[in-house]
Every structure is written in structure tokens, then in C-alpha cells.
Protein backbone atom coordinates (compact mmCIF):
# COMPACT_ATOMS: atom_id res chain seq x y z
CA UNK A 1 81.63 -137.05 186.47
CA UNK A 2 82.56 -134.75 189.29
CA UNK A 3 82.36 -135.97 192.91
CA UNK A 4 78.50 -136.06 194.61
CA UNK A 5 78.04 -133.68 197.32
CA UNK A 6 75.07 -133.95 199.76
CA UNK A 7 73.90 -131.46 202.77
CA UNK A 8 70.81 -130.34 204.56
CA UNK A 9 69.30 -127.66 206.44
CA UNK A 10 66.56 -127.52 208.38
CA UNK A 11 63.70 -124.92 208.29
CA UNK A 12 63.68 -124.12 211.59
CA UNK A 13 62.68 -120.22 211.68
CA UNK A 14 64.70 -117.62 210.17
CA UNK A 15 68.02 -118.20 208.87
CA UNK A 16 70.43 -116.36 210.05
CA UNK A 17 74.25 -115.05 210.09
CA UNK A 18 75.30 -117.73 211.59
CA UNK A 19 73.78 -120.24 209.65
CA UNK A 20 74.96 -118.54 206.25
CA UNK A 21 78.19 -118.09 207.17
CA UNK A 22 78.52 -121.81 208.75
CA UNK A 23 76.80 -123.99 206.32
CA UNK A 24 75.17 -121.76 203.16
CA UNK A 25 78.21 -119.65 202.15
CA UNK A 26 80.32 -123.13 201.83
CA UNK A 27 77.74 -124.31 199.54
CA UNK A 28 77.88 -121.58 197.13
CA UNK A 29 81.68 -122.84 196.61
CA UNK A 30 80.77 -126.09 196.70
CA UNK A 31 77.50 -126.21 194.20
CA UNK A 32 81.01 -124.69 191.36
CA UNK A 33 82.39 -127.43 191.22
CA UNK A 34 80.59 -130.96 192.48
CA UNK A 35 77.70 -132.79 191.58
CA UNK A 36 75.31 -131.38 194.21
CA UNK A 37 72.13 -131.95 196.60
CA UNK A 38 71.38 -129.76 198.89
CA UNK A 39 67.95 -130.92 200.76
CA UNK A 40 65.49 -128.64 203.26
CA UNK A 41 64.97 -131.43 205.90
CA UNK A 42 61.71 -131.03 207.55
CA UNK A 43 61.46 -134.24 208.39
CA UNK A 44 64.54 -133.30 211.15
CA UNK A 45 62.84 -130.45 211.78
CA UNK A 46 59.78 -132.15 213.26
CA UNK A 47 62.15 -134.22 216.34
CA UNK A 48 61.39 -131.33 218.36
CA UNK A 49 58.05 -129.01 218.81
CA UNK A 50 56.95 -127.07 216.03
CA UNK A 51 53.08 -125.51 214.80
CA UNK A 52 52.17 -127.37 211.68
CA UNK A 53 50.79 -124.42 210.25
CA UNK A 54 54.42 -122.89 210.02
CA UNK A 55 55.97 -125.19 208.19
CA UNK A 56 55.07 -124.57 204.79
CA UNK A 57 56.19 -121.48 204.95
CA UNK A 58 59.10 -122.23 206.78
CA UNK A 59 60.36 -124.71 203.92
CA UNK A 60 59.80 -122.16 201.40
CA UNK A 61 61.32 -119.22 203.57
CA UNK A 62 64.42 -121.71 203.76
CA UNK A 63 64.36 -122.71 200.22
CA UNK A 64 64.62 -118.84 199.36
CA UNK A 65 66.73 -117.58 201.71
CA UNK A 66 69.41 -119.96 200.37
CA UNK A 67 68.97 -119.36 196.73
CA UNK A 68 68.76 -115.67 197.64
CA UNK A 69 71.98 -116.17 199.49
CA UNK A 70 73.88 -117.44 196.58
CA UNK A 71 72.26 -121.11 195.67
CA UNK A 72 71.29 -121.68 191.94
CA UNK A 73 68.90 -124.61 190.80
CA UNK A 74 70.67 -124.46 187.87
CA UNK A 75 73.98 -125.96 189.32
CA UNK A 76 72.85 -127.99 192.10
CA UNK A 77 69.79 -129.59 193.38
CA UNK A 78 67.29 -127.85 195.87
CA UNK A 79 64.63 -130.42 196.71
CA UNK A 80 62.42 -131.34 199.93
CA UNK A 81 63.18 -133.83 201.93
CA UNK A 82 59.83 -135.04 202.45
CA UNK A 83 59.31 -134.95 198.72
CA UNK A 84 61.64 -138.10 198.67
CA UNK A 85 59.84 -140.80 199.97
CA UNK A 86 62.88 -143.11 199.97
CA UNK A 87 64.78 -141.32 202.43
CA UNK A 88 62.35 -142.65 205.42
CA UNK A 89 62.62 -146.25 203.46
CA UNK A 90 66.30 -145.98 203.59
CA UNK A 91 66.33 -145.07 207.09
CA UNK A 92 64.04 -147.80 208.43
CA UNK A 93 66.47 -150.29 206.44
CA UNK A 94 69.39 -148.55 208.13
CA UNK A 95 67.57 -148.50 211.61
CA UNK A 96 67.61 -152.65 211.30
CA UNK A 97 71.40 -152.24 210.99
CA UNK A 98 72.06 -149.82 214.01
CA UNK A 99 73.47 -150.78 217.51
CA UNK A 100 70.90 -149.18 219.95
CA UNK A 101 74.10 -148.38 221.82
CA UNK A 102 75.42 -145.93 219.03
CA UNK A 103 72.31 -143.83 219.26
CA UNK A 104 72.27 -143.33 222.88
CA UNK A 105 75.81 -142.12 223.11
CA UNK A 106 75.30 -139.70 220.33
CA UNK A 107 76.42 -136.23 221.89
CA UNK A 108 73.71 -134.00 220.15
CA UNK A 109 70.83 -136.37 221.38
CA UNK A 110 72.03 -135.88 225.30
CA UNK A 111 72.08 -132.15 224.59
CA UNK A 112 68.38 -132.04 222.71
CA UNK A 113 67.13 -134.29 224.86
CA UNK A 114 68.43 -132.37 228.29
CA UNK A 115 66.73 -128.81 226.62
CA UNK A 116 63.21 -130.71 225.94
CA UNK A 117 62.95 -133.89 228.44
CA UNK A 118 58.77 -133.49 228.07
CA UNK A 119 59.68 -134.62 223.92
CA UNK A 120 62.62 -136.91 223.95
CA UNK A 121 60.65 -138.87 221.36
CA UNK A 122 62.27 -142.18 218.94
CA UNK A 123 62.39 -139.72 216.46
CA UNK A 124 65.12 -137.52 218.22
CA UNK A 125 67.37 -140.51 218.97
CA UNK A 126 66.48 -141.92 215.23
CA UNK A 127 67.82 -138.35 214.01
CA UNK A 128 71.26 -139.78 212.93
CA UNK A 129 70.36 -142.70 211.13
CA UNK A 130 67.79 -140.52 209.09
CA UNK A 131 70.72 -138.49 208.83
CA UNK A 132 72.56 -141.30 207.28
CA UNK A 133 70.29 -142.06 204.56
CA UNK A 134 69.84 -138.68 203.61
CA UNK A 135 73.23 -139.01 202.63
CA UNK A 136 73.58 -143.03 201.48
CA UNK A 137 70.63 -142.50 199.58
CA UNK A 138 72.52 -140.50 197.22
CA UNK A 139 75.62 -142.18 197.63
CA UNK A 140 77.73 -139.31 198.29
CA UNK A 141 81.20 -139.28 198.66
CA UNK A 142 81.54 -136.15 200.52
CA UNK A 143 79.80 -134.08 202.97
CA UNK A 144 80.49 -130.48 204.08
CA UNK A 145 80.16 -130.59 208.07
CA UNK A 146 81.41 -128.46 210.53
CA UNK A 147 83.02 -130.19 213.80
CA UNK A 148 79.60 -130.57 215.85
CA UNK A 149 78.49 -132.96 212.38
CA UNK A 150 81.41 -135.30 212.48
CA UNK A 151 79.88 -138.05 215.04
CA UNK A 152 77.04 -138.06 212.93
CA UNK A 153 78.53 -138.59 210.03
CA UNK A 154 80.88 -140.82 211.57
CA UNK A 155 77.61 -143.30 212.44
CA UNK A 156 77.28 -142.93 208.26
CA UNK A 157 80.55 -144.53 207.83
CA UNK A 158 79.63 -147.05 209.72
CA UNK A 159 76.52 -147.76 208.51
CA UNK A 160 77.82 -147.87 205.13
CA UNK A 161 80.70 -150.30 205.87
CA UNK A 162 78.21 -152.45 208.04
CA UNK A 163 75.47 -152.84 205.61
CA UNK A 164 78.76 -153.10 202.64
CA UNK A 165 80.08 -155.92 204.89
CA UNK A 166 76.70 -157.72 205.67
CA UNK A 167 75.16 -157.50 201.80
CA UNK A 168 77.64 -156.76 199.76
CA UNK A 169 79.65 -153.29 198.29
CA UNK A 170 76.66 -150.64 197.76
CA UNK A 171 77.60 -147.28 199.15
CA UNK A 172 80.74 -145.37 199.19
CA UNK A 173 82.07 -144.05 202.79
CA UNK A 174 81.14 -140.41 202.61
CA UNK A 175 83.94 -138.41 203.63
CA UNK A 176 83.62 -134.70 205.50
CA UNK A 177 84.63 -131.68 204.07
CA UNK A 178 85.45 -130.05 206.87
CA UNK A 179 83.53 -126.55 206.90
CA UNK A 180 85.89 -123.83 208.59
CA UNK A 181 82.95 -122.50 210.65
CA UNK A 182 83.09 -119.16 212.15
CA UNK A 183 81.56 -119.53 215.71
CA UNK A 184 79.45 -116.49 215.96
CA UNK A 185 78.50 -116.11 219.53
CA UNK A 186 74.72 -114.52 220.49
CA UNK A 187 74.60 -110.93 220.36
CA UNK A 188 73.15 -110.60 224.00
CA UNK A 189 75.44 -113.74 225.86
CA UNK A 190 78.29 -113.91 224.08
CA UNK A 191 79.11 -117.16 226.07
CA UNK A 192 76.54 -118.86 223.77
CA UNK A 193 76.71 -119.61 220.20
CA UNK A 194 74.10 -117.60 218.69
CA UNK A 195 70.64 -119.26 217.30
CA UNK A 196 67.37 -119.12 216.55
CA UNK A 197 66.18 -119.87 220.05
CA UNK A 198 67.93 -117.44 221.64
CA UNK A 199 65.60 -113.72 220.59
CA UNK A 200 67.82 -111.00 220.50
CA UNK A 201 70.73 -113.33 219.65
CA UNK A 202 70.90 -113.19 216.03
CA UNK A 203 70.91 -111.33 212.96
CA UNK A 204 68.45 -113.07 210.47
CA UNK A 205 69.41 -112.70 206.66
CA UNK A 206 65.59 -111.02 206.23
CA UNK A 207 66.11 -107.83 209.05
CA UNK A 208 65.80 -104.75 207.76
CA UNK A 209 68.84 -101.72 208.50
CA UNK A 210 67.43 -100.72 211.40
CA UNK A 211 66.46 -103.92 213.10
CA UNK A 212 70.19 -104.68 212.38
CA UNK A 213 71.50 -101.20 213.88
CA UNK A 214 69.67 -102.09 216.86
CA UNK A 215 70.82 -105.72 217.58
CA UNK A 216 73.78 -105.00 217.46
CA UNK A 217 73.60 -101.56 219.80
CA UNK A 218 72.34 -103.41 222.31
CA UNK A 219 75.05 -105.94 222.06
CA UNK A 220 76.84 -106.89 225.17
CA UNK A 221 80.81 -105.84 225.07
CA UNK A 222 82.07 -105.21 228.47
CA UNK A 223 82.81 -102.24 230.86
CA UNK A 224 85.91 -101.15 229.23
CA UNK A 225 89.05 -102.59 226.78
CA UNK A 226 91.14 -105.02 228.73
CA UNK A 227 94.63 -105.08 226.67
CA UNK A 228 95.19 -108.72 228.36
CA UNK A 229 91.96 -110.64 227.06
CA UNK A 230 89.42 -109.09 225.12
CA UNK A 231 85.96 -109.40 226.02
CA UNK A 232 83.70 -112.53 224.67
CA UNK A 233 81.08 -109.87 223.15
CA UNK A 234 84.39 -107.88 221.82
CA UNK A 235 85.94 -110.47 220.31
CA UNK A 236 82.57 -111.74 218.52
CA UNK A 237 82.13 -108.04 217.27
CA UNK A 238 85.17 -108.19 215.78
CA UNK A 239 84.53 -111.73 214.23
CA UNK A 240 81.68 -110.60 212.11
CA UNK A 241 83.36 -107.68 210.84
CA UNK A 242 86.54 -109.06 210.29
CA UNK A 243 85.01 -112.06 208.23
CA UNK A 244 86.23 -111.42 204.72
CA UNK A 245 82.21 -111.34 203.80
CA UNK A 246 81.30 -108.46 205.63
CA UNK A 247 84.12 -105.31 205.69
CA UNK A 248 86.99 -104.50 204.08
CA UNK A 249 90.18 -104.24 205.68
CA UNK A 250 91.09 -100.92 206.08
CA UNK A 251 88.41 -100.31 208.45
CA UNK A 252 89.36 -103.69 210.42
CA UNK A 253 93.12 -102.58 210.79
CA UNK A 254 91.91 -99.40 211.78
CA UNK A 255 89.71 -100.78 214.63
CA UNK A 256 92.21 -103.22 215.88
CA UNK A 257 94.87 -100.68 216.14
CA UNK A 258 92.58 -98.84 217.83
CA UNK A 259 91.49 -101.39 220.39
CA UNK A 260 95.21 -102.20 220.70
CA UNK A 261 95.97 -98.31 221.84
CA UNK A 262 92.80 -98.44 223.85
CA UNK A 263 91.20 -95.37 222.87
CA UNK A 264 88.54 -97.65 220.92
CA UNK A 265 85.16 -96.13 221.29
CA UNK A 266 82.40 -99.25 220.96
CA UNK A 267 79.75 -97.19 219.62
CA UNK A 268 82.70 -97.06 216.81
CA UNK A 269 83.02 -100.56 216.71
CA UNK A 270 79.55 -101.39 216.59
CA UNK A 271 78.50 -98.38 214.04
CA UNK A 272 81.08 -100.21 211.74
CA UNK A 273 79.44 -103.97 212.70
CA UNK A 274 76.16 -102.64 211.69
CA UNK A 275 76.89 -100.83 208.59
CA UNK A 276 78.92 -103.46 207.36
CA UNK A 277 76.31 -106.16 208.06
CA UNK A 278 73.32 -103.49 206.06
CA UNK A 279 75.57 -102.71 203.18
CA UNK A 280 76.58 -107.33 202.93
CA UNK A 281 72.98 -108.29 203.58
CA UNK A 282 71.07 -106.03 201.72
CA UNK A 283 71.12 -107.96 198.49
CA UNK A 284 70.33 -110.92 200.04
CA UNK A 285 67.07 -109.56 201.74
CA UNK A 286 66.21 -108.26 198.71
CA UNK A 287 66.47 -111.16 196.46
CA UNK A 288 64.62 -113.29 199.75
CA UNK A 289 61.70 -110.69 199.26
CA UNK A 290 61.24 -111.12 195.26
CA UNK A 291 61.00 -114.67 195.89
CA UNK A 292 58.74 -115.12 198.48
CA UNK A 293 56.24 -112.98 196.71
CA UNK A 294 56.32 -115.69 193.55
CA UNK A 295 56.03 -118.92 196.06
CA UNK A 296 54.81 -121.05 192.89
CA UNK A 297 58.66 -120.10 191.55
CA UNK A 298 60.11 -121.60 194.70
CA UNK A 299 57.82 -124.38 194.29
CA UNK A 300 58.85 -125.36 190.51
CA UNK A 301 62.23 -125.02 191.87
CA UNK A 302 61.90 -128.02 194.82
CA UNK A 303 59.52 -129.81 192.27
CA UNK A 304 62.16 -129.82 189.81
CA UNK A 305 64.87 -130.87 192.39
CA UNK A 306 62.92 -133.50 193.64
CA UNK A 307 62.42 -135.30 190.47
CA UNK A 308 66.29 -134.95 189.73
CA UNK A 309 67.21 -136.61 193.51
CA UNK A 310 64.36 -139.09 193.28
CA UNK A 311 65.72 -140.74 189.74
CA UNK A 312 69.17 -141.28 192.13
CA UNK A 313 66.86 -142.57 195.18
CA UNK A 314 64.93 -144.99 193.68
CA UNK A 315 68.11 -146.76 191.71
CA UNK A 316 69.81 -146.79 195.23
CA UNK A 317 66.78 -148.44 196.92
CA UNK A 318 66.25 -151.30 194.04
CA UNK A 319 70.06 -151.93 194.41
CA UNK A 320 69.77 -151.91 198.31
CA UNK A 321 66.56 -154.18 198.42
CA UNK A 322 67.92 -156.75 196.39
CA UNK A 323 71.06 -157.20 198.06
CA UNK A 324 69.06 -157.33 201.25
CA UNK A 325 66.83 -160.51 199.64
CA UNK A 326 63.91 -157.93 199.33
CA UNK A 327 61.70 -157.79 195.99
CA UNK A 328 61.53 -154.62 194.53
CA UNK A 329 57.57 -153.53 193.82
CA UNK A 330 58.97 -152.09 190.05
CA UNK A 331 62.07 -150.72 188.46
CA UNK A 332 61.95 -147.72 186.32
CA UNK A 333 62.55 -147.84 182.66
């Protein structure tokens, strides 16, 4: 049996560049040739503020982009994480286990909590441990991650060798497969990484050609090429184009020799951004569009993954409640 793979993503608004070429892309390669889960966590997604009556469509906008972006239910599993009742059973288990201590010196809770001190909530510091048993649940041995995700899933090797110590051998230590992420910066402050809560600062997977030609006009660059150091907004201009996704070479070489002679014009640099972004996303759009008009397809599709992870989840949770002295309610035939 190949290796299990688990990851997550949460539907937090639009997905977009940055977010396929960090995390989704990887799991196209990854769905070829492991046994894999791939989960939309909402219940992440609600640590912070959000409107309720966004989040269905959220999930399912998140649950198409990625199968529109190269996921199929037919190799891996696209389920809900919310669907799986035994992740929050898992995590309470796991939250019995965890050093108080661990949580608060988790880096990513310090930032959250520092951007929304009004909703530092349990729930936010929880966030890793959750984490954890999205992943123990399914006893996966590896996890694609980019850097930011290793102390994280550092706290799952922990809690997996903790609980294997205390009760005895029950989950493997998942191991990272380390994503090689491509930082891409915001469009209009290149000195931030670009995101969803940043408007102007992405390019989301549904724009159309000419919301795309006009992000990335109004792009920052600078006031003129520097041969010394090239500009942050430069530099990240030349990152999405020269990602192996997006535009073929010739037309790289030809703008870095340019740049490197300094007669680069960047209205030339950006026309080439743009295009190549249209002509690479196009598809994708597309296929996002002809599934979000069928949302009982996209529906069937997290039903069907659901059923698949919860036959894993519900053999990990009678193995982890009796080791833990607990009496399972049932066992399935």
C-alpha cells in the first residue's frame, strides 16, 4: 500500500496564485502517487471572524477551485472537515495531552493573535492541536508543508510520541514533505507576502483577463532598473513569470537579458506577467465555473470523500479509546 498523505486548506475567500502554487500544485504530484486526503478545514477557518452565510459557499468555491486546479476524486480524497466528526473527538483527546506552554509559544498564534487582539479566542491557540488530529486521525506518515507549517507539525510529532509513550504505539510520526514554496509577494507592497486580506494583492484563480491585466498594471516596481539590487516588486514580477507554470523560457531569457542591459521597459515586463498568467489560468477558471454551476456534483464529491476518510477515522478512534481505558459506544462491522 503506498504511503498516506494528509493536507488541508482552508476556505477562506478566493484562492489564489499564491495558494496554488504553494500548497495545490504540490498536491496534484502528490495525489500520483500516495494514498491521499486532502480536507477543506472550516473548522480552522472559523478561529478568526467570518459571516456564516459565506461559508457554504466558500467550502464549495474551495472544493472546486482545487479540483479545477488539477485535484481528481478519483485518486485522492476531497472531504469536509466538519463532515468528520472524529476530528474534534481526536482533538479534545489530544488537547488532554498538550503542555499549555507549547501552545502559547506557537509562532503563528502570536502573529494571529497581534492582527485580531478583540478575537484571540481558545479556539485560535487550540488551532495546532486540531491541526494534529487532522493529521493523527488518519495516521499519516507524511505531510506536505511549507517552512511556516513545520512548528505545527512539529507539536504532531510530539503529540504522537507522547500519547505512543503514555498508551501504547498507535500513530506513526508524520514526517514533512517539504513543499518548495514560491514566496509570491502582494502585487501592491511587495514587502508583504501576498493574501487574501490584502485587496489588490493577489491574483485569484477565478479573475477574468482583464481583472488580471489590471492587477498587475498597477503593480508596484520601482522608479527605474537598479543593476545592483533589483527592486522587491521587480523581482516578484519576475518570480511569477519565471515559475515553470506560467511562461516559457524564451520570453524569460529575453526579459532578463533585457533587465540586465537596462533598457527593460516594465510595461514589457508586466504585458508578459499578465498574458502569461491569462493564457496559465484560463483553464482553470473555466473548469471552476462548470463546477460551481452543478454544486450537487461538488457535493457528491465531499459526500463521497467523507465516507472514504470516516471508515479510517472511526478505526483510529476505537483503537485510541481503548488504549486510553475509554469504552467505545460501537465498532463497525
Amino acid at each position: 500500500m503506498n504511503e498516506r498523505v494528509f493536507s488541508g486548506i482552508q476556505p477562506t475567500g478566493l484562492i489564489h496564485v499564491g495558494n496554488y502554487l504553494g500548497a495545490i500544485r504540490s498536491w496534484v504530484d502528490v495525489q500520483e502517487g500516495y494514498e491521499s486526503y486532502f480536507c477543506i478545514v472550516d473548522y480552522h477557518a472559523i478561529t478568526i471572524h467570518y459571516d456564516p452565510a459565506d461559508m457554504k459557499d466558500r467550502i464549495l468555491d474551495a472544493v472546486a477551485s482545487n479540483i479545477a486546479a488539477g485535484l481528481d476524486p478519483e485518486k485522492c480524497s476531497i472531504f469536509v472537515q466538519s463532515h468528520v466528526p472524529e476530528h474534534t473527538e481526536l482533538c479534545w483527546l489530544l488537547t488532554c495531552l498538550t503542555p499549555l506552554g507549547n501552545l502559547q509559544r506557537m509562532t503563528q498564534f502570536k502573529e494571529k493573535a497581534s492582527r485580531q487582539p478583540e478575537h484571540v479566542s481558545a479556539g485560535l491557540m487550540n488551532y495546532p492541536i486540531l491541526q494534529a488530529a487532522d493529521i493523527l486521525l488518519y495516521k499519516a506518515s507524511i505531510v506536505p508543508v511549507g517552512e511556516d507549517q513545520l512548528q505545527h507539525l512539529e507539536l504532531s510529532r510530539v503529540l504522537a510520541r507522547k500519547f505512543n509513550h503514555t498508551f501504547g504505539q498507535t500513530f506513526p510520526e508524520p514526517q514533512p514533505m517539504l513543499v518548495q514554496q514560491a514566496k509570491i509577494m502582494a502585487l501592491n507592497d511587495p514587502e508583504k507576502k501576498m493574501s487574501k486580506s490584502l485587496p489588490g494583492s493577489y491574483i485569484a484563480l477565478s479573475d477574468e483577463p482583464e481583472e488580471i491585466r489590471a492587477k498587475i498594471r498597477r503593480a508596484v516596481t520601482d522608479t527605474g532598473p537598479s543593476h545592483e539590487v533589483m527592486a522587491p516588486g521587480v523581482k516578484n514580477l519576475f518570480m511569477l513569470l519565471e515559475l515553470e507554470a506560467f511562461a516559457p523560457g524564451d520570453i524569460v531569457r529575453y526579459l532578463r537579458g533585457a533587465y540586465e542591459r537596462r533598457y527593460l521597459k516594465y510595461s514589457e515586463l508586466k504585458h508578459a506577467v499578465a498574458e502569461a498568467l491569462v493564457e496559465s489560468l484560463t483553464p482553470i477558471r473555466e473548469r471552476r465555473r462548470e463546477l460551481l454551476a452543478r454544486p450537487h456534483i461538488l457535493e457528491e464529491i465531499v459526500a463521497e470523500g467523507a465516507k472514504k476518510a470516516r471508515t479510517i477515522a472511526h478505526e483510529t478512534m476505537v483503537e485510541v479509546k481503548e488504549r486510553m481505558g475509554l469504552v467505545s459506544r460501537h465498532k463497525r462491522a
